[in-house]
C-alpha atoms as a PDB file:
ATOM      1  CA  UNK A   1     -67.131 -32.808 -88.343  1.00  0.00           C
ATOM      2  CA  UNK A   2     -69.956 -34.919 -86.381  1.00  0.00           C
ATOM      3  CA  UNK A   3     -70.393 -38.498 -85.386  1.00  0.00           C
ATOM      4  CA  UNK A   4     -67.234 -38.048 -82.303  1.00  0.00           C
ATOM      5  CA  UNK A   5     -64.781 -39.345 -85.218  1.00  0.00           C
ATOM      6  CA  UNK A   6     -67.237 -42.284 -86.100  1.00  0.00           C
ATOM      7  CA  UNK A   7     -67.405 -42.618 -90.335  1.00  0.00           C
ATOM      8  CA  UNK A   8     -70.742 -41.982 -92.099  1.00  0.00           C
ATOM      9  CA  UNK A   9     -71.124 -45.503 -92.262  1.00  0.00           C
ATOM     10  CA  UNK A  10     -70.277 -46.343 -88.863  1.00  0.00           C
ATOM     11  CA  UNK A  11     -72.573 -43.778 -87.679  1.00  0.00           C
ATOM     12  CA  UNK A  12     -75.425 -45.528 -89.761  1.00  0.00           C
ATOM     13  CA  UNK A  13     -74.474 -49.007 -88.423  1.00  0.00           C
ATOM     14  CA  UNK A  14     -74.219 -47.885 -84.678  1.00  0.00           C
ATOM     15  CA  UNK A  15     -77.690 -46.134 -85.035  1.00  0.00           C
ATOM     16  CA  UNK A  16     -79.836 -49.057 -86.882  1.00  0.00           C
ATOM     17  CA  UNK A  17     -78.373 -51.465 -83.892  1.00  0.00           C
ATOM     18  CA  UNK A  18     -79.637 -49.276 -81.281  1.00  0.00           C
ATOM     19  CA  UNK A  19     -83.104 -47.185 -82.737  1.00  0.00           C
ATOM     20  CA  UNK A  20     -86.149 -49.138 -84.058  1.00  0.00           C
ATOM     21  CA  UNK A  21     -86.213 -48.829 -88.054  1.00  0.00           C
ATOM     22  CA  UNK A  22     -89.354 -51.292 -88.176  1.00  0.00           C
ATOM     23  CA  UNK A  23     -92.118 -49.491 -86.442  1.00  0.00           C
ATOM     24  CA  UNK A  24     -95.495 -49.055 -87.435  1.00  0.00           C
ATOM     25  CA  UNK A  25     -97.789 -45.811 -88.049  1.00  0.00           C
ATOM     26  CA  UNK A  26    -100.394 -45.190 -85.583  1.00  0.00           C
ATOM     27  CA  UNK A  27    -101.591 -41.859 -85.856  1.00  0.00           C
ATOM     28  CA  UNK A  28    -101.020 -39.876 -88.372  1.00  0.00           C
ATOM     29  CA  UNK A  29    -100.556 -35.994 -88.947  1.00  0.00           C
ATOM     30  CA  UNK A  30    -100.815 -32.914 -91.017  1.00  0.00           C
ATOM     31  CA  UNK A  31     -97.554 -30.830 -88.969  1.00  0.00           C
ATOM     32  CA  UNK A  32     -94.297 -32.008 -87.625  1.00  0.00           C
ATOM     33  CA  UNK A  33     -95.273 -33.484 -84.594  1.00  0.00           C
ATOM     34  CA  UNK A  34     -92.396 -32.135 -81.235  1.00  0.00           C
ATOM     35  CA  UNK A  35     -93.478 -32.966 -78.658  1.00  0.00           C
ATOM     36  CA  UNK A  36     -95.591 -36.220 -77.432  1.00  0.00           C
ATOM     37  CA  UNK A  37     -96.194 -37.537 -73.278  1.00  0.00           C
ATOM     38  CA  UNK A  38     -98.287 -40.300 -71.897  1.00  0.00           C
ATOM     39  CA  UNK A  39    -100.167 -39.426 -68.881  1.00  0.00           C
ATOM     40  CA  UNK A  40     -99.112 -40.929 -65.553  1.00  0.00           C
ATOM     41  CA  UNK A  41    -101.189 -44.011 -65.665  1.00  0.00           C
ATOM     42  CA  UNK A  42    -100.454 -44.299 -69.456  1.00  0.00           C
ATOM     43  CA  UNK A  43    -103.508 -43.926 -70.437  1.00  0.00           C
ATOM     44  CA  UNK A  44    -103.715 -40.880 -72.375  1.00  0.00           C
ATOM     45  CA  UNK A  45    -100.865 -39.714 -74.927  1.00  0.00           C
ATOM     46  CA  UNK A  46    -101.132 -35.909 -75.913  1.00  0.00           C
ATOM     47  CA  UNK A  47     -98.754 -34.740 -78.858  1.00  0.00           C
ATOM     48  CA  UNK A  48     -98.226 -31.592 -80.041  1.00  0.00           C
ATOM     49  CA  UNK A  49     -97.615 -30.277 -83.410  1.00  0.00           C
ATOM     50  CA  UNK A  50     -95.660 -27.376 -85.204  1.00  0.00           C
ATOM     51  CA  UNK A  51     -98.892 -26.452 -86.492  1.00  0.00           C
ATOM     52  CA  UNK A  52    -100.125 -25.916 -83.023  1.00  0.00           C
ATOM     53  CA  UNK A  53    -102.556 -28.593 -82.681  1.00  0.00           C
ATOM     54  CA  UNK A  54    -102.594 -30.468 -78.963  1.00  0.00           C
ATOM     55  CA  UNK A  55    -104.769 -33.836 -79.981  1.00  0.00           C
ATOM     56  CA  UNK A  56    -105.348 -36.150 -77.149  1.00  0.00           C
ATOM     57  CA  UNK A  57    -105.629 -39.828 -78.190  1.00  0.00           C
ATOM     58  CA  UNK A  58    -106.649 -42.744 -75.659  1.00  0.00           C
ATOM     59  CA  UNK A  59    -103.597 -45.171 -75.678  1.00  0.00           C
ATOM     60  CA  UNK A  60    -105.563 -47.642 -74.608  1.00  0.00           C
ATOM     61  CA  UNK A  61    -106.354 -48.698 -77.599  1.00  0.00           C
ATOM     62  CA  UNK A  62    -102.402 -48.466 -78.939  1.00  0.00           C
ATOM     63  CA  UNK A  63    -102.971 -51.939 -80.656  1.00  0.00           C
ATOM     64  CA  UNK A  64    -104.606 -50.010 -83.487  1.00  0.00           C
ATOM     65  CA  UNK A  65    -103.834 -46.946 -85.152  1.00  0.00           C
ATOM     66  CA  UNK A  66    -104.815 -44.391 -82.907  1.00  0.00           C
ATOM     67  CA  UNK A  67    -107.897 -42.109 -83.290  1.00  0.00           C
ATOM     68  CA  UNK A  68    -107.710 -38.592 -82.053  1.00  0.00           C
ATOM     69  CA  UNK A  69    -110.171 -38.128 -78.784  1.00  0.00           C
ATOM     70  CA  UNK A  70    -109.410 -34.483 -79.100  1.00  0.00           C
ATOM     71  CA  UNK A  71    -108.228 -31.677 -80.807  1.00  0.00           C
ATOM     72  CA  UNK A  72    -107.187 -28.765 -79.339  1.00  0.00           C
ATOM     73  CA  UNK A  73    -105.897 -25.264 -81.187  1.00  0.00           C
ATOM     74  CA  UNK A  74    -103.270 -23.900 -78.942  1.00  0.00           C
ATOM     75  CA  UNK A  75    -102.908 -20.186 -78.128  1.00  0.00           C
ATOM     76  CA  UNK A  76    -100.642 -17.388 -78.096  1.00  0.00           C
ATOM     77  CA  UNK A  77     -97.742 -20.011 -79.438  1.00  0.00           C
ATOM     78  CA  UNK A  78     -94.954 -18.460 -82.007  1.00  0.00           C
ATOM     79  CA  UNK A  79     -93.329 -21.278 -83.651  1.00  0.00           C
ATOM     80  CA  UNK A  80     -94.805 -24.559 -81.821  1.00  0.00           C
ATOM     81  CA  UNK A  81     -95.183 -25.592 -78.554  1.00  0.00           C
ATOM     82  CA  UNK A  82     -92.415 -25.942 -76.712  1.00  0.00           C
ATOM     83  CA  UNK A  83     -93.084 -27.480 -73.419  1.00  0.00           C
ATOM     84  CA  UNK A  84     -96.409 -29.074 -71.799  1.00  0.00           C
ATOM     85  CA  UNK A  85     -97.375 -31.463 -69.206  1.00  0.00           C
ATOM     86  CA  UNK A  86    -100.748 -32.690 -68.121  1.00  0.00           C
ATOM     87  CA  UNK A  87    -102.100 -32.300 -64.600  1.00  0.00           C
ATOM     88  CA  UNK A  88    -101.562 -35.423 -62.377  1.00  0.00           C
ATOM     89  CA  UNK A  89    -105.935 -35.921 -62.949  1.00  0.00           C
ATOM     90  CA  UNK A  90    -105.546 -35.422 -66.437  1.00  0.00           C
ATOM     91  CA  UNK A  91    -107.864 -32.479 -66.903  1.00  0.00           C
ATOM     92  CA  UNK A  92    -105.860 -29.645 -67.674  1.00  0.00           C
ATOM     93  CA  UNK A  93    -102.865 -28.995 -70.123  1.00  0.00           C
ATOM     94  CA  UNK A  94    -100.099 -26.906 -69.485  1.00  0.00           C
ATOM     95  CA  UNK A  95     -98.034 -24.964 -72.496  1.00  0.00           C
ATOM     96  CA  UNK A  96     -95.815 -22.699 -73.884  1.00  0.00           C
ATOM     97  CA  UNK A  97     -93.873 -21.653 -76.619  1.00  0.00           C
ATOM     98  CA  UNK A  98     -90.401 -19.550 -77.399  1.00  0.00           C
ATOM     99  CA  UNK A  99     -91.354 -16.226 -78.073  1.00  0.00           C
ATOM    100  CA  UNK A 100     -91.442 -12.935 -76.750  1.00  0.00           C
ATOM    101  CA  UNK A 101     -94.562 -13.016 -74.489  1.00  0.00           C
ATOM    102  CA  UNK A 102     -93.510 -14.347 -71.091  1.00  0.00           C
ATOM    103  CA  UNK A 103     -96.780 -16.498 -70.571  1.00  0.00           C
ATOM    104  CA  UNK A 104     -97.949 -19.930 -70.266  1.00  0.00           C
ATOM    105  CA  UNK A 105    -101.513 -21.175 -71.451  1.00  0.00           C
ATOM    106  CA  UNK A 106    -103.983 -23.754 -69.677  1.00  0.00           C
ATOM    107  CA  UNK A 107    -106.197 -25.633 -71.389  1.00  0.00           C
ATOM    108  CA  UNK A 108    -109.029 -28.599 -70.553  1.00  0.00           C
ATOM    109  CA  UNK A 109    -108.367 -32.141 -71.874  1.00  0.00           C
ATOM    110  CA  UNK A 110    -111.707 -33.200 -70.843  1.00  0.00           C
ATOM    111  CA  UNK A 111    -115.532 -32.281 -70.477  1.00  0.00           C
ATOM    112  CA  UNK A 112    -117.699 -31.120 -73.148  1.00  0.00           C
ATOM    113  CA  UNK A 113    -116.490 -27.426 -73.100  1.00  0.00           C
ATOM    114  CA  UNK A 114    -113.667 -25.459 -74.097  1.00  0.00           C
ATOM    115  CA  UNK A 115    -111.050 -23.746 -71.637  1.00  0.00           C
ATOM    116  CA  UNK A 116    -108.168 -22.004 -72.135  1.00  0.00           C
ATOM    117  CA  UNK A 117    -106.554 -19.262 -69.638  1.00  0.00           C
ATOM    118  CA  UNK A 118    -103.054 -17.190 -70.582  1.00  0.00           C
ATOM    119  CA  UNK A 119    -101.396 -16.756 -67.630  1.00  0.00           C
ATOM    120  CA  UNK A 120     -98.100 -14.328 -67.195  1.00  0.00           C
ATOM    121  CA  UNK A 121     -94.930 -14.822 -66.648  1.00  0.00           C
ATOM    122  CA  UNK A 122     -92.626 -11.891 -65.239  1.00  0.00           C
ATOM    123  CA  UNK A 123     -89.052 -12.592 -63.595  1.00  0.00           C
ATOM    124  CA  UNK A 124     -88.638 -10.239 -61.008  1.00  0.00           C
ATOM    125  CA  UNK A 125     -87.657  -6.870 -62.174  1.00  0.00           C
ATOM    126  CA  UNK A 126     -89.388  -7.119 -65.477  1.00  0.00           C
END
């Protein structure tokens, strides 16, 4: 079973040739984190966690460890957040999780204020 009839040890040498087994920490976590995007202009990286944190770190300053900006609590999320995407002026955050509640959240990544919207989600017929 596995590895497309590659040995254990093949599988092990064709994976350390072609994934980085070197890098560095630079942020650091108290959940799994699944689920990480940089912004358009790469300025911003947002990451998720199974713990449902959304912390927004300025990856501007990726030479360093990187220092949370913000830290967000997400909403209405079963398991972890599943899917998100910023808007293209990096104010909002989109997300949403598997569970039974056919809604999406919205939340700010910026400004000195919290905001955070459900919005639903029916298919036709529902």
């Amino acid at each position: 079973a596995g590895g497309a009839g590659l040995s254990s040890s093949e599988r092990v040498s064709a994976i350390s040739s072609h994934l980085p087994t070197d890098g560095r920490t630079v942020a650091r976590f108290q959940h799994r984190v699944y689920g990480g995007k940089f912004s358009a202009d790469g300025d911003l990286y947002v990451a998720t966690t199974q713990g449902g944190s959304i912390v927004v770190f300025d990856a501007t300053q990726a030479a360093r460890e990187l220092v949370p900006e913000r830290r967000i609590e997400a909403r209405n999320i079963r398991w972890t957040i599943t899917d998100f995407d910023m808007s293209p002026d990096r104010r909002f955050l989109a997300y949403s999780s598997i569970g039974s509640s056919s809604s999406a959240n919205v939340c700010n990544l910026t400004g000195d204020y919290e905001y955070h919207e459900k919005l639903g989600m029916h298919s036709p017929g529902a």
